[in-house]
PDB file of N, CA and C in Angstrom:
ATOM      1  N   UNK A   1     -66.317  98.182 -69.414  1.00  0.00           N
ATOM      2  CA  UNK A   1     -65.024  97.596 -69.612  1.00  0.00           C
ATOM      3  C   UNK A   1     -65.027  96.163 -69.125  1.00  0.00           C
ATOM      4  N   UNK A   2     -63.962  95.521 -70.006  1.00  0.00           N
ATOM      5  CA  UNK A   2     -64.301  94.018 -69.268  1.00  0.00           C
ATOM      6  C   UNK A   2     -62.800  93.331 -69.385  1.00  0.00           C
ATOM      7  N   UNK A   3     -62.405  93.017 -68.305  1.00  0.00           N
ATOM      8  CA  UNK A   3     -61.248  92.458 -67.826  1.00  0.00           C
ATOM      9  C   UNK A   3     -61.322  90.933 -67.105  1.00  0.00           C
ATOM     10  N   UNK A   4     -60.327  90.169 -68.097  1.00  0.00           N
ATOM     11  CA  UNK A   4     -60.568  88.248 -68.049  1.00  0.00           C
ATOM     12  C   UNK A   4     -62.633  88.208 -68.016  1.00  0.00           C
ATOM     13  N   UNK A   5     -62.912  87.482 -67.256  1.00  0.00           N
ATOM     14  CA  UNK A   5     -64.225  87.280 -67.118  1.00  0.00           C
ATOM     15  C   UNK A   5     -65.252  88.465 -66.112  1.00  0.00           C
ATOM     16  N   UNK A   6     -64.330  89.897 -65.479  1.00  0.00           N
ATOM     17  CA  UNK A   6     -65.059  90.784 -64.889  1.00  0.00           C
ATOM     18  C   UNK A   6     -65.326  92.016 -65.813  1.00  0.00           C
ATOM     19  N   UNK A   7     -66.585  92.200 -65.736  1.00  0.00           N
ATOM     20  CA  UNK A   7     -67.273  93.339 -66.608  1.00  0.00           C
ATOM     21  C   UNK A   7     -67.680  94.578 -65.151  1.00  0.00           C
ATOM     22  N   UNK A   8     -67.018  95.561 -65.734  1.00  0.00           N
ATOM     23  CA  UNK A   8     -67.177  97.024 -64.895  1.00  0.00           C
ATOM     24  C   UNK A   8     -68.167  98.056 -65.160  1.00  0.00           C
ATOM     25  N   UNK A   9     -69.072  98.235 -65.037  1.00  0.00           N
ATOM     26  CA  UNK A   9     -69.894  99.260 -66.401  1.00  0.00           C
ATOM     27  C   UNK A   9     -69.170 100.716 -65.430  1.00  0.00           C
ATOM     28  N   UNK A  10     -69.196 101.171 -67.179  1.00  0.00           N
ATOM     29  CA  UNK A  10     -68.315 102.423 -66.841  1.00  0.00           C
ATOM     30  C   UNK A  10     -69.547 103.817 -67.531  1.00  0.00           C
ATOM     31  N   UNK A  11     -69.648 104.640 -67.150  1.00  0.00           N
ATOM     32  CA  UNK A  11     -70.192 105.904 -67.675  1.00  0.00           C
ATOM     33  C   UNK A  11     -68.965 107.087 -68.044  1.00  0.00           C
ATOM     34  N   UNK A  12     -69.154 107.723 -69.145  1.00  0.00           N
ATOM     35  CA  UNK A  12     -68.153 108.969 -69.290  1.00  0.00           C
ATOM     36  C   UNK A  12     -68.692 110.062 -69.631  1.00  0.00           C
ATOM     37  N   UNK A  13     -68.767 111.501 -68.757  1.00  0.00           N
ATOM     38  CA  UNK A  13     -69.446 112.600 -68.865  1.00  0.00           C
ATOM     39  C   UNK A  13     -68.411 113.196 -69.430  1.00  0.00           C
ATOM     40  N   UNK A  14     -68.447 114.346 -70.388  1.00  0.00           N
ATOM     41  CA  UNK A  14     -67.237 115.246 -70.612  1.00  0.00           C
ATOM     42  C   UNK A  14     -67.614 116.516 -71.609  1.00  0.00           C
ATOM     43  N   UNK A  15     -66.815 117.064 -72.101  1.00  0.00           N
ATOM     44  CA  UNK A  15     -67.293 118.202 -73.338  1.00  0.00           C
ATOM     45  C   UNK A  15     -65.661 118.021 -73.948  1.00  0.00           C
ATOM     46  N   UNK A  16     -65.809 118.740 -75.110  1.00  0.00           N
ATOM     47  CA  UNK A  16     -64.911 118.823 -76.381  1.00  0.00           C
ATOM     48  C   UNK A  16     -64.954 120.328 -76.497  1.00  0.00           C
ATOM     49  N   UNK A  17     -63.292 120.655 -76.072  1.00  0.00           N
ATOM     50  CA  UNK A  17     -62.811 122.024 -75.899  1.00  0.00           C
ATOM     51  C   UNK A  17     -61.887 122.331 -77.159  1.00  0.00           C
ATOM     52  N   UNK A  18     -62.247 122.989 -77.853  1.00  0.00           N
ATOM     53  CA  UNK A  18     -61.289 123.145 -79.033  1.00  0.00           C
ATOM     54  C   UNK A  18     -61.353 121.646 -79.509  1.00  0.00           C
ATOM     55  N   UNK A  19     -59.680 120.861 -79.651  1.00  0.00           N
ATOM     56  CA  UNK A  19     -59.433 119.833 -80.279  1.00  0.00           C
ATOM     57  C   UNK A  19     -58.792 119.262 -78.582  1.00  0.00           C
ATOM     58  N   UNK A  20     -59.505 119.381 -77.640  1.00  0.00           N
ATOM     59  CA  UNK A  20     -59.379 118.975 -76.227  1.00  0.00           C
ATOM     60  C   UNK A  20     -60.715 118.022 -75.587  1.00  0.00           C
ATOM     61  N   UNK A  21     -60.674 116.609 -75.616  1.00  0.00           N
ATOM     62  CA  UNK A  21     -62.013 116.221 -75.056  1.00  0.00           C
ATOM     63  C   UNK A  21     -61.358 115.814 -73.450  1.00  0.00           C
ATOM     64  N   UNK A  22     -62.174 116.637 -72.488  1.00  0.00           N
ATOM     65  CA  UNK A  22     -61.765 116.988 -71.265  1.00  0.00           C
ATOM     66  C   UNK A  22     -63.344 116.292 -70.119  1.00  0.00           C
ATOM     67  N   UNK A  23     -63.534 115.524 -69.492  1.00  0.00           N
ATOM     68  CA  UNK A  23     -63.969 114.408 -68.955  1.00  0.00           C
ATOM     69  C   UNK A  23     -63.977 113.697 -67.794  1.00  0.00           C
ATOM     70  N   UNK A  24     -64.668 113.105 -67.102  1.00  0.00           N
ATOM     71  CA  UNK A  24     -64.185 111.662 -66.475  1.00  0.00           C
ATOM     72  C   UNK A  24     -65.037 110.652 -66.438  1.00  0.00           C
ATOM     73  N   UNK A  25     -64.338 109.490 -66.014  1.00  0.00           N
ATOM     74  CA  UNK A  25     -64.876 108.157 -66.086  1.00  0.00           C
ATOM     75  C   UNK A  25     -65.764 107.454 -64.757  1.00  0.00           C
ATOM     76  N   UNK A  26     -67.018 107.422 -64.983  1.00  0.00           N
ATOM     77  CA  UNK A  26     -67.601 107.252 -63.718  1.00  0.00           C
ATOM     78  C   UNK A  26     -68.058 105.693 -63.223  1.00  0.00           C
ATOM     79  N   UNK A  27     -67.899 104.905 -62.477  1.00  0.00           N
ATOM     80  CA  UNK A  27     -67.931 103.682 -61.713  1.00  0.00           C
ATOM     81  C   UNK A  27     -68.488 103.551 -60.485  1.00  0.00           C
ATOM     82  N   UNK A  28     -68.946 102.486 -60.338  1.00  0.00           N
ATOM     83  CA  UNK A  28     -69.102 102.112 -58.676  1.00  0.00           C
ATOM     84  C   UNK A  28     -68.136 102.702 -57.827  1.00  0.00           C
ATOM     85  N   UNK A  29     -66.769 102.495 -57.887  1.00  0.00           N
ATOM     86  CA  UNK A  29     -65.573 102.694 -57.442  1.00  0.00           C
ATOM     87  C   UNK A  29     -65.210 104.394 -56.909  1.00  0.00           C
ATOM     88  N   UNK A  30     -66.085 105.073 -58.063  1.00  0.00           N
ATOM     89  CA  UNK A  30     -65.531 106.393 -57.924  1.00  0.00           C
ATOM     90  C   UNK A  30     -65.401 106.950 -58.824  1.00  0.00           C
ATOM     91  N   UNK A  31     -64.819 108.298 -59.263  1.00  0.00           N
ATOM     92  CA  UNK A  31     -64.769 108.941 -60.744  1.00  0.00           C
ATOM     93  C   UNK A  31     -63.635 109.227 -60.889  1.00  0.00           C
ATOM     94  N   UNK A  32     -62.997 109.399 -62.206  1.00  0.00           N
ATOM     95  CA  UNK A  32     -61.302 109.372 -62.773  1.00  0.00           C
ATOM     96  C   UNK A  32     -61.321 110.345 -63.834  1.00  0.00           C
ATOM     97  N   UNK A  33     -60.943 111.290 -63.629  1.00  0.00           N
ATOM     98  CA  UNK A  33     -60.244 112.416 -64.716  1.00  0.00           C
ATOM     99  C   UNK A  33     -59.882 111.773 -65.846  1.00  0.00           C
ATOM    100  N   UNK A  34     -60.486 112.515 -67.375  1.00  0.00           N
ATOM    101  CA  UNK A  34     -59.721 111.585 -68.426  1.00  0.00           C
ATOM    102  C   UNK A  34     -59.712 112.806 -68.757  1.00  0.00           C
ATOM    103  N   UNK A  35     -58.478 113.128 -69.950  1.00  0.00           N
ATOM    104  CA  UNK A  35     -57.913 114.400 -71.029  1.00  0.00           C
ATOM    105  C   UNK A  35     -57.879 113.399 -72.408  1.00  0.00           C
ATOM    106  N   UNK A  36     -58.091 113.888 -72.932  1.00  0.00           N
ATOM    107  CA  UNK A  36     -57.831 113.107 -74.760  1.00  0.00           C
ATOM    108  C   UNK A  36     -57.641 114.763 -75.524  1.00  0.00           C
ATOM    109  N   UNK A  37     -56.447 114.292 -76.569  1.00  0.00           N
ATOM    110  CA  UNK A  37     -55.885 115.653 -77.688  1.00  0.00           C
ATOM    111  C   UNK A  37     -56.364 114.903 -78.715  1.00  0.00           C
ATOM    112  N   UNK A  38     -56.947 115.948 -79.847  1.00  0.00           N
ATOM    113  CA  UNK A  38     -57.044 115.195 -81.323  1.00  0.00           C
ATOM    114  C   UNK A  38     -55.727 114.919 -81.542  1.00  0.00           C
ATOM    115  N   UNK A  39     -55.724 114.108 -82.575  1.00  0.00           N
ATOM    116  CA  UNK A  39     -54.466 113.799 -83.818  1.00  0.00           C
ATOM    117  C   UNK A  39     -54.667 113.714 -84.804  1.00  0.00           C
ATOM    118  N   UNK A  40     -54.292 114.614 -85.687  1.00  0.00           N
ATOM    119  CA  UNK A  40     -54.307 114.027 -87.143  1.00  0.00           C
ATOM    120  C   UNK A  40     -53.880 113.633 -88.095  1.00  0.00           C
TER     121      UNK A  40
END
């Protein structure tokens, strides 16, 4: 990710549950829960 002139490298581990991609976002910083629903 890259915000004004700072670049973050980000990693995302997760699996795809049904029409559920269930995840998180991993950083220097620490790791962050992500949920995503399909749409169609």
């Amino acid at each position: 990710m890259k915000y004004n002139e700072t670049e973050v490298p980000m990693e995302f581990k997760g699996r795809l549950e049904g029409g559920t991609l269930k995840g998180e976002f991993i950083t220097s910083r620490g790791a962050r829960e992500a949920v995503g629903k399909k749409v169609n």
